[in-house]
Protein backbone atom coordinates (compact mmCIF):
# COMPACT_ATOMS: atom_id res chain seq x y z
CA UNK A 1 63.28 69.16 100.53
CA UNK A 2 63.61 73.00 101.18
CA UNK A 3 65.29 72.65 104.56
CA UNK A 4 67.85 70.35 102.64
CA UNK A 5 68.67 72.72 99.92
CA UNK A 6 69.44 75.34 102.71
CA UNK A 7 71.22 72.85 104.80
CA UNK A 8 73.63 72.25 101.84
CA UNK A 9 74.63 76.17 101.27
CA UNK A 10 75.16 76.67 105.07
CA UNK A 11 78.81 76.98 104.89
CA UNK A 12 79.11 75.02 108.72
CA UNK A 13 78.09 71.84 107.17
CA UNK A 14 81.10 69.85 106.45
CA UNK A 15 82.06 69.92 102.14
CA UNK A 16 80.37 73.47 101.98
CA UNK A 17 83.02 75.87 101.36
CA UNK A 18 83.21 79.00 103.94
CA UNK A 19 82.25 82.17 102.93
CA UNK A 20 84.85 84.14 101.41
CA UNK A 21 86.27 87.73 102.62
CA UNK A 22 86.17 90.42 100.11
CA UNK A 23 88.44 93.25 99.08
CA UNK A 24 87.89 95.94 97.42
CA UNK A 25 90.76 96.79 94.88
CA UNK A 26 90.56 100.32 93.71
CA UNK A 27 91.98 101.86 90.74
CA UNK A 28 93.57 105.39 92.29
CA UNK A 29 95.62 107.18 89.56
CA UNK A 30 97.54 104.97 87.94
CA UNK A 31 98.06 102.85 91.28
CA UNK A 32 95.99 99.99 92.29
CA UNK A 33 95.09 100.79 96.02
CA UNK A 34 93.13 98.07 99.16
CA UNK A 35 92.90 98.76 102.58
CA UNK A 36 92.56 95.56 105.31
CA UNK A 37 93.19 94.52 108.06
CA UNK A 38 94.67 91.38 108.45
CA UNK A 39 94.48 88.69 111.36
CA UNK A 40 96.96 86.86 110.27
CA UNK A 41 100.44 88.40 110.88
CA UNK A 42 102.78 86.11 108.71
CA UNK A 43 100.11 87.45 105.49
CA UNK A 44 100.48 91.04 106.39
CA UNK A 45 104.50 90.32 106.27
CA UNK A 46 104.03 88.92 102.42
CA UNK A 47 102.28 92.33 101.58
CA UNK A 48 104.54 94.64 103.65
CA UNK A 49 106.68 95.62 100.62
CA UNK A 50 103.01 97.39 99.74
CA UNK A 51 102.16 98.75 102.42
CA UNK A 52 101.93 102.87 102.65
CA UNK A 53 102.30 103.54 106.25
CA UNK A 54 100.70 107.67 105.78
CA UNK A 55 98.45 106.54 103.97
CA UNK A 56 96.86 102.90 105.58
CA UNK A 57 97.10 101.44 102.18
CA UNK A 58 98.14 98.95 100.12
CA UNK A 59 99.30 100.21 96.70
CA UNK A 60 100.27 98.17 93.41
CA UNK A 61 101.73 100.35 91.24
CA UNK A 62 101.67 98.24 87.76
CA UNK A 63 99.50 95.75 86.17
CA UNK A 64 102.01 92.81 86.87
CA UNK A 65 102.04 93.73 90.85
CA UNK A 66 98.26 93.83 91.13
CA UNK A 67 98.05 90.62 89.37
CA UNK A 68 100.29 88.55 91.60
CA UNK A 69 98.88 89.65 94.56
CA UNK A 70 95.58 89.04 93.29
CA UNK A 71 96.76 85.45 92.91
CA UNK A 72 98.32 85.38 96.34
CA UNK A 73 95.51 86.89 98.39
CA UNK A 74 92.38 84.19 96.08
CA UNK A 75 95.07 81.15 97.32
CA UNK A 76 94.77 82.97 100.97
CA UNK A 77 90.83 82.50 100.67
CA UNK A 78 89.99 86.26 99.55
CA UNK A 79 87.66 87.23 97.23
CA UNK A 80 88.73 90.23 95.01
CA UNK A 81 87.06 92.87 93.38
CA UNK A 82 88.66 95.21 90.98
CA UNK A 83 86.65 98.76 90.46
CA UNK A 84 88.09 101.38 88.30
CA UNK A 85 84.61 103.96 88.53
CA UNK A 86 84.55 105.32 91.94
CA UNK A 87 81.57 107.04 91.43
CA UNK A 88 79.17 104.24 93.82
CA UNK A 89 81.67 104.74 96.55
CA UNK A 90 82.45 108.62 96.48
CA UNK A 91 81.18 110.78 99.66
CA UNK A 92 81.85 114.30 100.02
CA UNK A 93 81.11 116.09 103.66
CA UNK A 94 81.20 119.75 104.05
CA UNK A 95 84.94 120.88 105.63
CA UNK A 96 83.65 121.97 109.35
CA UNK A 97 82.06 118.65 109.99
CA UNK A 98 83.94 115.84 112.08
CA UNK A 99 85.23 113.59 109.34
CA UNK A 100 87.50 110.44 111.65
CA UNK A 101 85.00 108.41 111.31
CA UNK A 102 85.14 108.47 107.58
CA UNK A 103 88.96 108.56 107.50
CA UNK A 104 88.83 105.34 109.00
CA UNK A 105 86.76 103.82 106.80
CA UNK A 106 87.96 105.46 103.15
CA UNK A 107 90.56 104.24 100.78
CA UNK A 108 91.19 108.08 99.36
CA UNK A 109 90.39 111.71 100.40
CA UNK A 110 91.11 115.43 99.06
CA UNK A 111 89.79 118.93 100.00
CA UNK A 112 87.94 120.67 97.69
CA UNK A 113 87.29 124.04 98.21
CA UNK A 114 84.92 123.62 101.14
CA UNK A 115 84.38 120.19 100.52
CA UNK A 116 85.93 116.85 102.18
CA UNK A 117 85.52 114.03 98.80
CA UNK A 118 86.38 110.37 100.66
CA UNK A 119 86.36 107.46 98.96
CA UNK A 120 84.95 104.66 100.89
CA UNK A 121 86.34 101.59 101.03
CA UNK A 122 83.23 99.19 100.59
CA UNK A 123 79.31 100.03 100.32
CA UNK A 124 78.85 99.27 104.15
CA UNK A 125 81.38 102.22 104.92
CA UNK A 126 79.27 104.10 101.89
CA UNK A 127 75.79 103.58 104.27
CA UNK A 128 78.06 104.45 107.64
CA UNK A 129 79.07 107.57 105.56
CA UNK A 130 75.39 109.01 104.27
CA UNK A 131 73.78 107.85 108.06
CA UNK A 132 76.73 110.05 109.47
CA UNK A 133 75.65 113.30 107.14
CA UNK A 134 77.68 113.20 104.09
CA UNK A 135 76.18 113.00 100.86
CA UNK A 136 76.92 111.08 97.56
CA UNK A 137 79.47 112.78 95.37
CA UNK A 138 77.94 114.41 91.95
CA UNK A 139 79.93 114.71 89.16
């Protein structure tokens, strides 16, 4: 009976749905903010209008935006996660140490002082971060 029960959540059995992709949508400011990459050109077209090319972002600047593309992207198959406290996904890394790697992966980054504070873009790119020498960000 156990083999069953894990047979019917293995989303490669026909009538189980797929796994769905998450994204991360971060309150920045007073702008909504995600960062993906999307396979699928003809979706990246729909969100151009969005798109921040200095920055590698998405950005929804009101309530009503955010909304409708929250709608768009669940009937595209994403899953979407709104976080307004940054505080699980802040990094800082001291100014002098190579920081691309975390560029890469962040949704946000200042200088302070002699500090680099990213924020990450999921928990994965949180682990990357801390394994790669920066540390959790203290209020």
């Amino acid at each position: 009976m156990a083999a069953k029960l894990n047979t019917m959540r293995d989303p490669t059995v026909a009538g189980c749905p797929p796994k769905r992709e998450k994204i991360n949508l971060f309150k920045i400011g007073r702008v909504w903010c995600f960062k993906h990459f999307f396979d699928d050109k003809e979706l990246f077209r729909e969100l151009y209008e969005y798109y921040n090319q200095d920055q590698y972002r998405f950005e929804l600047p009101t309530v009503g935006e955010r909304n409708k593309i929250i709608k768009y992207l669940e009937r595209k198959g994403f899953e979407i996660a709104l976080i307004e406290d940054l505080s699980n996904y802040t990094v800082t890394l001291e100014i002098f140490k190579k920081y691309a790697p975390l560029l890469r992966n962040s949704i946000d980054h200042i200088v302070k002082g002699n500090i680099r504070i990213f924020v990450m873009n999921d928990m994965a790119a949180v682990e990357e971060a801390i394994a790669a020498g920066a540390k959790k960000y203290k209020v």
